[in-house]
PDB file of N, CA and C in Angstrom:
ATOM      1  N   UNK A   1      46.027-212.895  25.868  1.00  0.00           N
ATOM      2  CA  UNK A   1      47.078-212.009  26.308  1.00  0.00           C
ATOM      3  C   UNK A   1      47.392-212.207  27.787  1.00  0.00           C
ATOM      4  N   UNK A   2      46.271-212.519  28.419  1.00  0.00           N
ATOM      5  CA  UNK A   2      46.652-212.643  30.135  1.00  0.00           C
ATOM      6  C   UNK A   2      47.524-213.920  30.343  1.00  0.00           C
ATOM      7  N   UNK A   3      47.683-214.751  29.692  1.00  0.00           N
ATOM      8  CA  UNK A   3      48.599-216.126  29.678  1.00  0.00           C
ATOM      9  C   UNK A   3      49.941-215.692  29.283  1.00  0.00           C
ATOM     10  N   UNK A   4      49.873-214.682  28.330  1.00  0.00           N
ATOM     11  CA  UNK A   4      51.486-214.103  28.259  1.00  0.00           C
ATOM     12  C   UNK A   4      51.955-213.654  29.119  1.00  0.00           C
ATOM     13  N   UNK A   5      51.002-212.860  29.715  1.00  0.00           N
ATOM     14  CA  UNK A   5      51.588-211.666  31.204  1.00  0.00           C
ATOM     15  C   UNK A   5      51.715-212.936  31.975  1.00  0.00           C
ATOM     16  N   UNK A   6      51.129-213.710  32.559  1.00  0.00           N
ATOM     17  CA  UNK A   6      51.072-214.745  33.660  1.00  0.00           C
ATOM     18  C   UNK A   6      52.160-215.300  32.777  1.00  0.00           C
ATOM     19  N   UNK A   7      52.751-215.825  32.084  1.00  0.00           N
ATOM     20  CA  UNK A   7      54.053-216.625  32.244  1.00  0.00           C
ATOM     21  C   UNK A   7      55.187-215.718  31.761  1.00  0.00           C
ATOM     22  N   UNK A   8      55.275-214.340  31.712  1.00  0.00           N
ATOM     23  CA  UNK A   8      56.423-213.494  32.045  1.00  0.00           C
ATOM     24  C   UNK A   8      56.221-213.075  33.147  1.00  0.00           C
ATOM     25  N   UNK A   9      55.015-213.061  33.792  1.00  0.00           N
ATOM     26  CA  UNK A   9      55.560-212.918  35.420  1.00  0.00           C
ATOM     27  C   UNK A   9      56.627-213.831  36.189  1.00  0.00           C
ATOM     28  N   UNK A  10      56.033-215.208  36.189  1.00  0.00           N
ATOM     29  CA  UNK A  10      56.516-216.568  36.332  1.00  0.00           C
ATOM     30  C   UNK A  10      58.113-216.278  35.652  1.00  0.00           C
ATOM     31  N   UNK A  11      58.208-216.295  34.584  1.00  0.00           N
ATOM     32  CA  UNK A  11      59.708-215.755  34.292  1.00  0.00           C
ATOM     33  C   UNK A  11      60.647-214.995  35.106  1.00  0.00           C
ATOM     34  N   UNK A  12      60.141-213.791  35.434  1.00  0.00           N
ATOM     35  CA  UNK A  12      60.324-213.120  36.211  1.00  0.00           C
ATOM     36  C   UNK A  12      60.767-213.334  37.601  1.00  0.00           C
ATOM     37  N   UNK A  13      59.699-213.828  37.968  1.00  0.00           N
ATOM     38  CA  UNK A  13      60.018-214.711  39.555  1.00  0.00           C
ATOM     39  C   UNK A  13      61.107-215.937  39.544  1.00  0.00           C
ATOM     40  N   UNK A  14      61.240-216.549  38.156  1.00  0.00           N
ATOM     41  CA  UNK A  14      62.576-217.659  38.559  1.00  0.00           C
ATOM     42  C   UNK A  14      63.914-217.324  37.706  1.00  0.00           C
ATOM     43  N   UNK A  15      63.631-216.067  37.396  1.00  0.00           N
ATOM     44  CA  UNK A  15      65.089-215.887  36.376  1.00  0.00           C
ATOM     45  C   UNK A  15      65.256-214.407  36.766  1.00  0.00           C
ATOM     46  N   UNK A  16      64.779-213.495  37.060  1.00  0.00           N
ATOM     47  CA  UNK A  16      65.441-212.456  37.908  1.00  0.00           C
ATOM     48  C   UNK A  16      65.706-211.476  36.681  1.00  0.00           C
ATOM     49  N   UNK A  17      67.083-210.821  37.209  1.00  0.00           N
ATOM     50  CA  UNK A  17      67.061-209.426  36.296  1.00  0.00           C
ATOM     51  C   UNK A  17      67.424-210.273  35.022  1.00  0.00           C
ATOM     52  N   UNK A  18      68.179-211.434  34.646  1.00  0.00           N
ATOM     53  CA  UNK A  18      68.364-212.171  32.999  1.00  0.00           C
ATOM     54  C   UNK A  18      66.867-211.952  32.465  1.00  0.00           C
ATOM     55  N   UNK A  19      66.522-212.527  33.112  1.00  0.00           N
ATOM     56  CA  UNK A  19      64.558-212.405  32.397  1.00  0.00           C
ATOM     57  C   UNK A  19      63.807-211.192  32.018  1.00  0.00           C
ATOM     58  N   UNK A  20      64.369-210.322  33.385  1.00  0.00           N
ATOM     59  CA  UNK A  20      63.999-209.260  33.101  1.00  0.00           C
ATOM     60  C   UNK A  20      64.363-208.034  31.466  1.00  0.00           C
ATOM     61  N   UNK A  21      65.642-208.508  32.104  1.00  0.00           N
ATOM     62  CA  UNK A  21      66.613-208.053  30.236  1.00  0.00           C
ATOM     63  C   UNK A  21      65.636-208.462  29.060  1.00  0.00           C
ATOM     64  N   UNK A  22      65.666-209.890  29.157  1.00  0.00           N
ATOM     65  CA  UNK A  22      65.217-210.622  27.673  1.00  0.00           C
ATOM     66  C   UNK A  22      63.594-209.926  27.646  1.00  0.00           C
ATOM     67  N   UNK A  23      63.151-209.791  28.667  1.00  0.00           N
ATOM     68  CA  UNK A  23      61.281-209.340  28.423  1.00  0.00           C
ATOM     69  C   UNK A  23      61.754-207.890  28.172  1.00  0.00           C
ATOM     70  N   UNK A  24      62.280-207.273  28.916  1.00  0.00           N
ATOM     71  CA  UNK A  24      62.422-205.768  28.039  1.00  0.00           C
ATOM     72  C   UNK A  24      62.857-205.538  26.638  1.00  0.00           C
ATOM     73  N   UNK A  25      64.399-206.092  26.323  1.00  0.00           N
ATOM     74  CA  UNK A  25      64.171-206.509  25.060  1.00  0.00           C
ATOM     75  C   UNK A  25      63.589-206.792  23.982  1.00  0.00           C
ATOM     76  N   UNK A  26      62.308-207.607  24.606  1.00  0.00           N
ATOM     77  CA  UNK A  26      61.458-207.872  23.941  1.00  0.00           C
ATOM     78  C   UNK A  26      60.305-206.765  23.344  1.00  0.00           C
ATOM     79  N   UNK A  27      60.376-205.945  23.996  1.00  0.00           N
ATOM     80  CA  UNK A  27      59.064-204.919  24.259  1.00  0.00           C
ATOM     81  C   UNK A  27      60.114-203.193  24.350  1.00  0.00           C
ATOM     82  N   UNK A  28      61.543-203.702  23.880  1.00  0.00           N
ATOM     83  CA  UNK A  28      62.503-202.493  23.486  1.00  0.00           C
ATOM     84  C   UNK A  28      61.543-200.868  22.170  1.00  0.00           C
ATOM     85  N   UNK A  29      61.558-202.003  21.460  1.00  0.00           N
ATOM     86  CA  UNK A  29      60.922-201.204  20.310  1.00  0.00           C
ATOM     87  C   UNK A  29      59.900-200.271  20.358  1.00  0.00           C
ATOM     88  N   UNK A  30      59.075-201.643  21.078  1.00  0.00           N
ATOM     89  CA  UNK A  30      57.667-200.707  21.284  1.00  0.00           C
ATOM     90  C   UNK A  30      57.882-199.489  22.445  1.00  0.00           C
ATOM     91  N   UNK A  31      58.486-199.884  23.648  1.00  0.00           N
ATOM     92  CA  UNK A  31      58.749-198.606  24.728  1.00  0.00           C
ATOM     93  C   UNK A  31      59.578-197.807  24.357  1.00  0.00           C
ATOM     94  N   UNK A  32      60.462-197.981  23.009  1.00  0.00           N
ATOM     95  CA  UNK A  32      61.028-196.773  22.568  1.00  0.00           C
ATOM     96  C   UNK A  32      60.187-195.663  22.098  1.00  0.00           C
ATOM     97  N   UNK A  33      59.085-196.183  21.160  1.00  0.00           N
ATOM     98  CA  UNK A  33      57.849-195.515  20.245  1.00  0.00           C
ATOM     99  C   UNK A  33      57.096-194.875  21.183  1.00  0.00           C
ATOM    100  N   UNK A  34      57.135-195.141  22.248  1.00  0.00           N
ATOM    101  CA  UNK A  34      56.027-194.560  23.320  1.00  0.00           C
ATOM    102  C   UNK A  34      56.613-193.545  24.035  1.00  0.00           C
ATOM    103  N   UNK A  35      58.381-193.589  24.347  1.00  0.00           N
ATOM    104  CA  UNK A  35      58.868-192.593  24.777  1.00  0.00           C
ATOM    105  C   UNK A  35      59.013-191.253  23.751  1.00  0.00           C
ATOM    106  N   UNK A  36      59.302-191.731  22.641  1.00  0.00           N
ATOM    107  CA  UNK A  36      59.236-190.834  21.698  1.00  0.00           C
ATOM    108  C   UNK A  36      58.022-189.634  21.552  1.00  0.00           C
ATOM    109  N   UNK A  37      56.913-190.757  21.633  1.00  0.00           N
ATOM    110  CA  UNK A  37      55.635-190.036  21.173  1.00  0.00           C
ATOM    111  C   UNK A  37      55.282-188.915  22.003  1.00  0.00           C
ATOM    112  N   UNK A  38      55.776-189.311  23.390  1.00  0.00           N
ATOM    113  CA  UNK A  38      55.571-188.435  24.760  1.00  0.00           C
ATOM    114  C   UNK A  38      56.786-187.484  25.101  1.00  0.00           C
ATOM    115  N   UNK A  39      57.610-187.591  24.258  1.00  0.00           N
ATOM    116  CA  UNK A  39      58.617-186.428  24.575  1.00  0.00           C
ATOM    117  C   UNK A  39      58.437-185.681  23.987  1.00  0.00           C
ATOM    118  N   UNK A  40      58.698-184.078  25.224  1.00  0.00           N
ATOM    119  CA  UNK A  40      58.506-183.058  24.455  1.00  0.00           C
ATOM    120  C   UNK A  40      59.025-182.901  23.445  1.00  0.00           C
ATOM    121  N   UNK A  41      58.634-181.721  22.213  1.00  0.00           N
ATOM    122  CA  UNK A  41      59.388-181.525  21.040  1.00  0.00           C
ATOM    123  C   UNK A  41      60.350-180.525  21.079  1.00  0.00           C
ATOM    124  N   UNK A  42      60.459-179.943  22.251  1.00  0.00           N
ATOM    125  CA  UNK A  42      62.092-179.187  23.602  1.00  0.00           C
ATOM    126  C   UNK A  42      63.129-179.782  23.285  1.00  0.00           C
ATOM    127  N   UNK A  43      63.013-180.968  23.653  1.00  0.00           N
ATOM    128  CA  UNK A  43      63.900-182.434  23.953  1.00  0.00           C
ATOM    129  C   UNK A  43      64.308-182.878  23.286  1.00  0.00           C
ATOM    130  N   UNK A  44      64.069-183.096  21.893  1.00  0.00           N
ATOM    131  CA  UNK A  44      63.837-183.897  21.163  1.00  0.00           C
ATOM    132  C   UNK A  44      65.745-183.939  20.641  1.00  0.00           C
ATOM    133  N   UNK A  45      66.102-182.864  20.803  1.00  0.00           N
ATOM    134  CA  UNK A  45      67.781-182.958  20.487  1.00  0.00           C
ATOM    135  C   UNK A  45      68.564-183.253  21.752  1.00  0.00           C
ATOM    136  N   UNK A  46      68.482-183.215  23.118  1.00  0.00           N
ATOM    137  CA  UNK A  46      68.552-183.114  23.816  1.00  0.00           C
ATOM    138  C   UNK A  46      69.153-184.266  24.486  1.00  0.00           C
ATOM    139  N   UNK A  47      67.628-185.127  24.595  1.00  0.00           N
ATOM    140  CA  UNK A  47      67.298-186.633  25.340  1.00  0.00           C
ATOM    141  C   UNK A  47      66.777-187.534  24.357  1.00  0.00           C
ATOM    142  N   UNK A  48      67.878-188.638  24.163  1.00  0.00           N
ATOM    143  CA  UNK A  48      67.182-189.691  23.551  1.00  0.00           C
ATOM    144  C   UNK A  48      67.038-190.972  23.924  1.00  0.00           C
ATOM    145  N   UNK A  49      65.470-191.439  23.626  1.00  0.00           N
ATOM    146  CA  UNK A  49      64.345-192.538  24.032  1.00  0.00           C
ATOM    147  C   UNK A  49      65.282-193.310  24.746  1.00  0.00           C
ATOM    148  N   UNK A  50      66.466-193.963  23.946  1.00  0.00           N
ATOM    149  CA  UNK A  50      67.143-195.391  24.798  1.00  0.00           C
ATOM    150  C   UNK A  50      67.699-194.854  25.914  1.00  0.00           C
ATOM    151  N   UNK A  51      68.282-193.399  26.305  1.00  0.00           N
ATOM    152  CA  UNK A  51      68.733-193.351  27.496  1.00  0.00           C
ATOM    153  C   UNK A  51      67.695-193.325  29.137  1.00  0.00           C
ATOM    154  N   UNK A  52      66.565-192.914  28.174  1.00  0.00           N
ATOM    155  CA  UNK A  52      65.221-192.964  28.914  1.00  0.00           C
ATOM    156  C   UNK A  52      64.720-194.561  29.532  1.00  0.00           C
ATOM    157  N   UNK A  53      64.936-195.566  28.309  1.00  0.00           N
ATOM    158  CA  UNK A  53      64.819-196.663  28.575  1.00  0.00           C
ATOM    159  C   UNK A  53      65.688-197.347  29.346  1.00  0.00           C
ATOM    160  N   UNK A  54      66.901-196.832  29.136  1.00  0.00           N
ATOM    161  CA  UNK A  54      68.033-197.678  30.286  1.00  0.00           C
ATOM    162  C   UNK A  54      67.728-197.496  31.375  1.00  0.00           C
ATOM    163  N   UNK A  55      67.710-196.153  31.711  1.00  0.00           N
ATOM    164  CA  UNK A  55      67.529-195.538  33.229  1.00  0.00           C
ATOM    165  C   UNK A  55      66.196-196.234  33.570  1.00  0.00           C
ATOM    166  N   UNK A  56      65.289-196.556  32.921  1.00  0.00           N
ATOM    167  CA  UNK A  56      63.998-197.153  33.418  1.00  0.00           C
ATOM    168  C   UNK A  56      64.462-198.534  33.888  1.00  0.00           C
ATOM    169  N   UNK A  57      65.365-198.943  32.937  1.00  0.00           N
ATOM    170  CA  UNK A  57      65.615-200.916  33.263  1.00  0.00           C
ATOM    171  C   UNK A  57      66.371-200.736  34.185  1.00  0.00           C
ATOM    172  N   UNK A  58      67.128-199.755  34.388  1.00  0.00           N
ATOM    173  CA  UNK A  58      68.140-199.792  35.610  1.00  0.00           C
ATOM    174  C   UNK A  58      66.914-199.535  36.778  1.00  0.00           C
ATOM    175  N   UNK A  59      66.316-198.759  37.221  1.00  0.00           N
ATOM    176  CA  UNK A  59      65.018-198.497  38.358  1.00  0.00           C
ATOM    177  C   UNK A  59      64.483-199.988  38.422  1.00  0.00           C
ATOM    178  N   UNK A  60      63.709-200.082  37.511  1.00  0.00           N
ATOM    179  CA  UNK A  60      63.108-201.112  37.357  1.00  0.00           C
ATOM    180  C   UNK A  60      63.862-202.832  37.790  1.00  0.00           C
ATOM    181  N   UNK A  61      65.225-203.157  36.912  1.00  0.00           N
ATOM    182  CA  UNK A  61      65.543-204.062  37.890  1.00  0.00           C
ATOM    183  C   UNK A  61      66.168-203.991  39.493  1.00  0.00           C
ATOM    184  N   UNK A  62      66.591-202.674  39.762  1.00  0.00           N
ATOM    185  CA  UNK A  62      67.209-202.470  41.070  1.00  0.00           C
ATOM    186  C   UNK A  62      65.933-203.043  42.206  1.00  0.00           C
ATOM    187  N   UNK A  63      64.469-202.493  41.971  1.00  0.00           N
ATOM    188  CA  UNK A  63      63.261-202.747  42.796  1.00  0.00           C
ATOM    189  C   UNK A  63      62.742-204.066  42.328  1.00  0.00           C
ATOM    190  N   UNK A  64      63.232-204.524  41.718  1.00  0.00           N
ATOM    191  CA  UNK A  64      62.586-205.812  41.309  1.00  0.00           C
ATOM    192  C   UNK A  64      62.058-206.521  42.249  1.00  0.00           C
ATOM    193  N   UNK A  65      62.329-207.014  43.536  1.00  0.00           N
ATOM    194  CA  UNK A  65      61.872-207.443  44.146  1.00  0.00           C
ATOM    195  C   UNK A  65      60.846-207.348  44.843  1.00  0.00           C
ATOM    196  N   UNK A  66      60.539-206.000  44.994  1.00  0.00           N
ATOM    197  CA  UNK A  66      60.044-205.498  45.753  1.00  0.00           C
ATOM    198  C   UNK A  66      58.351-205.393  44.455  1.00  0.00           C
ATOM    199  N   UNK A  67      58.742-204.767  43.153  1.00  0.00           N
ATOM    200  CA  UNK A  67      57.626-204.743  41.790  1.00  0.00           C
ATOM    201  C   UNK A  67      56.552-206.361  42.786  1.00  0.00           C
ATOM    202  N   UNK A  68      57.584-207.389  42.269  1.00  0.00           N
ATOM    203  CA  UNK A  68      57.056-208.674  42.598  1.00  0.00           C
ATOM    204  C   UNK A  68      56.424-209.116  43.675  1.00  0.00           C
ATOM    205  N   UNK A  69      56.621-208.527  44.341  1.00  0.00           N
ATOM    206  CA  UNK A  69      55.443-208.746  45.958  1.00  0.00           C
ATOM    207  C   UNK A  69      54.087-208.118  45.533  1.00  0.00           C
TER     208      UNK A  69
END
C-alpha cells in the first residue's frame, strides 16, 4: 500500500489539481461512505455527502501546494 501512496504523491507533484481530480475520483465512493456514516442523522435531509465532498476538493486543491511541502 505505501508504493500506492508514494506514486500518487509523485502524481500529485507533476500533474497538479488534473491528478488531483482523477485520485479523488478515484477514492469518490469510498469518501462518500465515510461522510455519510459521520453525518448527523439532523442532516441527513438537509446536507448531502457530494456537496461535502466538493467543498473538500475545492479546499483541498486551492492549498495544494502548500498540503505538498
Amino acid at each position: 500500500m505505501e508504493q500506492e501512496q508514494q506514486a500518487e504523491l509523485e502524481t500529485l507533484l507533476s500533474g497538479g489539481r488534473q491528478a488531483l481530480a482523477e485520485i479523488f475520483s478515484r477514492y469518490q465512493p469510498r469518501l462518500e461512505r465515510m461522510v455519510r456514516f459521520r453525518l448527523d442523522q439532523r442532516l441527513w435531509g438537509r446536507v448531502d455527502p457530494l456537496d461535502v465532498l466538493q467543498d473538500a476538493f475545492i479546499e483541498v486543491s486551492r492549498g495544494l501546494p502548500t498540503y505538498l511541502k
